[in-house]
C-alpha atoms as a PDB file:
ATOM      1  CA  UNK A   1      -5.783 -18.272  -3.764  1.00  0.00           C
ATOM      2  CA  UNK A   2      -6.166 -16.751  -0.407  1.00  0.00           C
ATOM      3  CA  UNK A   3      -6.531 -13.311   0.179  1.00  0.00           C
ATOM      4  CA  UNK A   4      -8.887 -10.611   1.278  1.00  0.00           C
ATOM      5  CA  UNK A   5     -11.929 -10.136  -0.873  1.00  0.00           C
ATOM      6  CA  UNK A   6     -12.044  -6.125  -1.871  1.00  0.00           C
ATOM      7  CA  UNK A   7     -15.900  -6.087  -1.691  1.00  0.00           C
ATOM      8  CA  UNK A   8     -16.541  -6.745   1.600  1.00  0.00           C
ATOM      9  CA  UNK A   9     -13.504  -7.236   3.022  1.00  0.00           C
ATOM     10  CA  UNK A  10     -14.292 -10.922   4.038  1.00  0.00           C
ATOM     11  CA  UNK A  11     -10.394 -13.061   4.399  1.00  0.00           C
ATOM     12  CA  UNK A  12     -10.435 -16.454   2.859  1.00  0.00           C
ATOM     13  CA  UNK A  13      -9.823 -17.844  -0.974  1.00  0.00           C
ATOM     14  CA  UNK A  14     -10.517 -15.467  -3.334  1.00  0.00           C
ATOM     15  CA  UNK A  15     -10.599 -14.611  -7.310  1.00  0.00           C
ATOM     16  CA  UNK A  16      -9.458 -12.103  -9.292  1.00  0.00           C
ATOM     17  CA  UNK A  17     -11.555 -11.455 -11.768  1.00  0.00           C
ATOM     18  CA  UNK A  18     -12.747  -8.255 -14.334  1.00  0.00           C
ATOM     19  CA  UNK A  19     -14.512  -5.818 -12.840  1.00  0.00           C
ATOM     20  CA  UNK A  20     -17.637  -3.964 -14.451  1.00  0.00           C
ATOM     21  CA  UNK A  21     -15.891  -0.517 -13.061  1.00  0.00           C
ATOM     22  CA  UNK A  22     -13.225   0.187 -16.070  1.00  0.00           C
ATOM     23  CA  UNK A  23      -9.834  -2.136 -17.158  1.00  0.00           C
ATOM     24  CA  UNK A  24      -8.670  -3.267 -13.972  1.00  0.00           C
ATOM     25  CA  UNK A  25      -9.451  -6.731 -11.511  1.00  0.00           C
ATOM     26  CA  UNK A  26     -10.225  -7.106  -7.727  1.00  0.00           C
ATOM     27  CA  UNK A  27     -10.284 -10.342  -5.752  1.00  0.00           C
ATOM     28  CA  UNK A  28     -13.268 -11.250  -5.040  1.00  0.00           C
ATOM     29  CA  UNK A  29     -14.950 -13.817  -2.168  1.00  0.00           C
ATOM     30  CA  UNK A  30     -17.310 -16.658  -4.056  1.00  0.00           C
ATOM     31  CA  UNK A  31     -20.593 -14.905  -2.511  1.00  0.00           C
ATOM     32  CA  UNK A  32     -19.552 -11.626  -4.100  1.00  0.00           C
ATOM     33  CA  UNK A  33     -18.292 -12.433  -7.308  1.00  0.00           C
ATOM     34  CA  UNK A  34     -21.735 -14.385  -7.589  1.00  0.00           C
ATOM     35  CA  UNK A  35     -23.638 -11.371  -6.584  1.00  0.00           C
ATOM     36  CA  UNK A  36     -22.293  -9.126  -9.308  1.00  0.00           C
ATOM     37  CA  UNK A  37     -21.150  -6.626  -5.994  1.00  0.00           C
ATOM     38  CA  UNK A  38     -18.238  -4.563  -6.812  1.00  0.00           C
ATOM     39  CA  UNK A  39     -16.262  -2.793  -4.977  1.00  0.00           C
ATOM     40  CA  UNK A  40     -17.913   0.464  -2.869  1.00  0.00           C
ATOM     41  CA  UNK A  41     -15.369   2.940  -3.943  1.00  0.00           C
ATOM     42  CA  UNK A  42     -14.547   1.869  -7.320  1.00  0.00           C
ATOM     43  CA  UNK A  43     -18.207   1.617  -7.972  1.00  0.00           C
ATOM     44  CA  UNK A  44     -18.749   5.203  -6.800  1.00  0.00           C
ATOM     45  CA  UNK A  45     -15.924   6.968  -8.935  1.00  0.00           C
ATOM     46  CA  UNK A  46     -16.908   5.279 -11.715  1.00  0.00           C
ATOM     47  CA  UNK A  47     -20.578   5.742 -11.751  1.00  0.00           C
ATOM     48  CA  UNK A  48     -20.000   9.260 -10.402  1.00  0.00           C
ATOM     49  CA  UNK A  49     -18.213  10.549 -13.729  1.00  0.00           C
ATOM     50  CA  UNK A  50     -20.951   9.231 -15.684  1.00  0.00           C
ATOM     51  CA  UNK A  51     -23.489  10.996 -14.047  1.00  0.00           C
ATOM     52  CA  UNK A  52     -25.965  11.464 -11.071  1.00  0.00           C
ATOM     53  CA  UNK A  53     -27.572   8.417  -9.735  1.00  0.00           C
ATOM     54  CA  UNK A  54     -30.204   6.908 -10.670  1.00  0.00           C
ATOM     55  CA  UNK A  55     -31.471   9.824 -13.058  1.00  0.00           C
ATOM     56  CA  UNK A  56     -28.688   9.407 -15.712  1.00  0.00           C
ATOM     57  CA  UNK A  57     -27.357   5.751 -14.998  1.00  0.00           C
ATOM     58  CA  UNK A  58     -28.487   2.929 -17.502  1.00  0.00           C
ATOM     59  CA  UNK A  59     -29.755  -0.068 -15.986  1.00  0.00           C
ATOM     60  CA  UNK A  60     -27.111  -2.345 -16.584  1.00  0.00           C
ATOM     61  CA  UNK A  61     -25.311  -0.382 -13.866  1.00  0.00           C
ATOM     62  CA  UNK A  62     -28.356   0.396 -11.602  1.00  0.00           C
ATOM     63  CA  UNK A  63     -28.270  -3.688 -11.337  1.00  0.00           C
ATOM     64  CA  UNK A  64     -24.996  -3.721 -10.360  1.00  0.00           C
ATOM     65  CA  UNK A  65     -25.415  -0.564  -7.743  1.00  0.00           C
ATOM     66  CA  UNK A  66     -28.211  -2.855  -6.495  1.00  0.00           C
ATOM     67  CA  UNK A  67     -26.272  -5.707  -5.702  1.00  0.00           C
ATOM     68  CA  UNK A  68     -23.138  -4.306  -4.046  1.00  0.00           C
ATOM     69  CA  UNK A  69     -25.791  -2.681  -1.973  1.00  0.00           C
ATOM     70  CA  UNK A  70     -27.739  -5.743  -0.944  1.00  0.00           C
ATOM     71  CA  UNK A  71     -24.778  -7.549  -0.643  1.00  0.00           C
ATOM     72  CA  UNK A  72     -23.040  -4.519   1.737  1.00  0.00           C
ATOM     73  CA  UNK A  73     -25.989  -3.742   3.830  1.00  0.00           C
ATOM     74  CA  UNK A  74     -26.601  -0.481   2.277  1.00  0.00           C
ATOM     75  CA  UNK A  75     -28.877   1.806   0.543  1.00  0.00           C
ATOM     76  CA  UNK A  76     -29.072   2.846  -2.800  1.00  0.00           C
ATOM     77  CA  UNK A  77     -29.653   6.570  -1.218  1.00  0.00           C
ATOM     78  CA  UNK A  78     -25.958   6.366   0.649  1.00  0.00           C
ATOM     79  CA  UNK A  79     -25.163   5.134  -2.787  1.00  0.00           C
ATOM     80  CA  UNK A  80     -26.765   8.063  -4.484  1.00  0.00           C
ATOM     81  CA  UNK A  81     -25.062  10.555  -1.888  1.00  0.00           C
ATOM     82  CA  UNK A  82     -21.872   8.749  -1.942  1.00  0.00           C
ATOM     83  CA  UNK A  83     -21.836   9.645  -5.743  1.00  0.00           C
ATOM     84  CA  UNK A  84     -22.728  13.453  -5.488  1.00  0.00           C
ATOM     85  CA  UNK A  85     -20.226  13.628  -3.101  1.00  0.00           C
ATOM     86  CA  UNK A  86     -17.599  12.316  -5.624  1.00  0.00           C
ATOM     87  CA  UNK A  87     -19.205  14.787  -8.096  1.00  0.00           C
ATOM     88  CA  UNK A  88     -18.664  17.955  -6.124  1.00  0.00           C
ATOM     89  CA  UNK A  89     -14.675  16.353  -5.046  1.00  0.00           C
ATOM     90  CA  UNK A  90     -14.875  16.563  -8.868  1.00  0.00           C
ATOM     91  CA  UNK A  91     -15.689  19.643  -9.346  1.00  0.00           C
ATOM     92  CA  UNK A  92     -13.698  20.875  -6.935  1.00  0.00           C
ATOM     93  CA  UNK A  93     -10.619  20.161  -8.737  1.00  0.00           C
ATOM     94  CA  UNK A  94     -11.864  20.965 -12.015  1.00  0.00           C
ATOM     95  CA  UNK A  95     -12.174  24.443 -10.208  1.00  0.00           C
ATOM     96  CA  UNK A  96      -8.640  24.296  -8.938  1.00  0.00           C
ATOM     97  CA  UNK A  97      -7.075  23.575 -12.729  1.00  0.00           C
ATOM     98  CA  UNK A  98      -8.926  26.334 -14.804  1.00  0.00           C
ATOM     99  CA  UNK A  99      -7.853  28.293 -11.838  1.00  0.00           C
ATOM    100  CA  UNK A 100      -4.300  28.018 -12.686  1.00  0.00           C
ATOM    101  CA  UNK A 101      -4.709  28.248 -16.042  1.00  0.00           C
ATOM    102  CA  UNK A 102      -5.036  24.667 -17.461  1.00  0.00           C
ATOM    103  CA  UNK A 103      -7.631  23.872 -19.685  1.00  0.00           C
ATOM    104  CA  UNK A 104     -10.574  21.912 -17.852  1.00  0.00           C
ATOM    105  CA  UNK A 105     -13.658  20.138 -18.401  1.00  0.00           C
ATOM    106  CA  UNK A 106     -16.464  20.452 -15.630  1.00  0.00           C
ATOM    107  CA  UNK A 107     -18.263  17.403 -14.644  1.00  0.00           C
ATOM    108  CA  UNK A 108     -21.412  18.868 -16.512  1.00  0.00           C
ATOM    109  CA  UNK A 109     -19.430  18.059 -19.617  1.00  0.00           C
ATOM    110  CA  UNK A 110     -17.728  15.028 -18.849  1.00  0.00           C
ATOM    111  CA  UNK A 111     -21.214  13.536 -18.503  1.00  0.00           C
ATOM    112  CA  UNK A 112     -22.661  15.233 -21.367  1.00  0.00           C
ATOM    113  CA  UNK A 113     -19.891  14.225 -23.477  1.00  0.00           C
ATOM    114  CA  UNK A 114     -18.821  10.459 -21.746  1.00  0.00           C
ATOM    115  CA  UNK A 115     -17.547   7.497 -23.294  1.00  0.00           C
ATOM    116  CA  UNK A 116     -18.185   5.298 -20.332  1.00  0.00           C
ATOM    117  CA  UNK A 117     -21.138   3.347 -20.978  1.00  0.00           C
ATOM    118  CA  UNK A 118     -23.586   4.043 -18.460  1.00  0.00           C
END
């Protein structure tokens, strides 16, 4: 099918396939889908309420952190920022909720206490 690959953006056939971030699919190009890349954002949000990268990331996921960033020209320290700056949005509105009175878990504990397995 044609469409717009949501790694790196490339236009052109595409497939959707799983992606390693959680129960959803993107459409990927052939080169990325080969790679293993996933998409930037998705990757970030998902390794960022896991925990800090690489420190508390298992290496199933390192891999994959690797090859979006080959494949996207990047490094895995603008990964590794890119994920503490998810962490403090995080935080943020974990903040915001217990401030208002709803019951809250800070990111701390999410990690401590995650069921995503990284």
């Amino acid at each position: 099918m044609q469409g717009k690959c949501a790694v790196c953006g490339k236009e052109g056939e595409v497939f959707v396939a799983s992606s390693a971030c959680g129960a959803m699919s993107n459409a990927y190009c052939e080169e990325c889908l080969a790679s293993g890349a996933e998409p930037w954002n998705d990757l970030v949000f998902y390794v960022s309420l896991a925990g800090h990268y690489p420190d508390q990331i298992n290496e199933m996921y390192r891999e994959i952190v690797r090859d979006t960033c080959k494949r996207l020209h990047k490094t895995e320290e603008e990964f590794s920022a890119a994920v503490e700056e998810e962490i403090n949005k995080i935080d943020d509105i974990c903040d915001m909720v217990s401030q208002i009175g709803c019951t809250s878990f800070p990111i701390s504990d999410m990690q401590t206490n995650s069921m995503l397995p990284l």
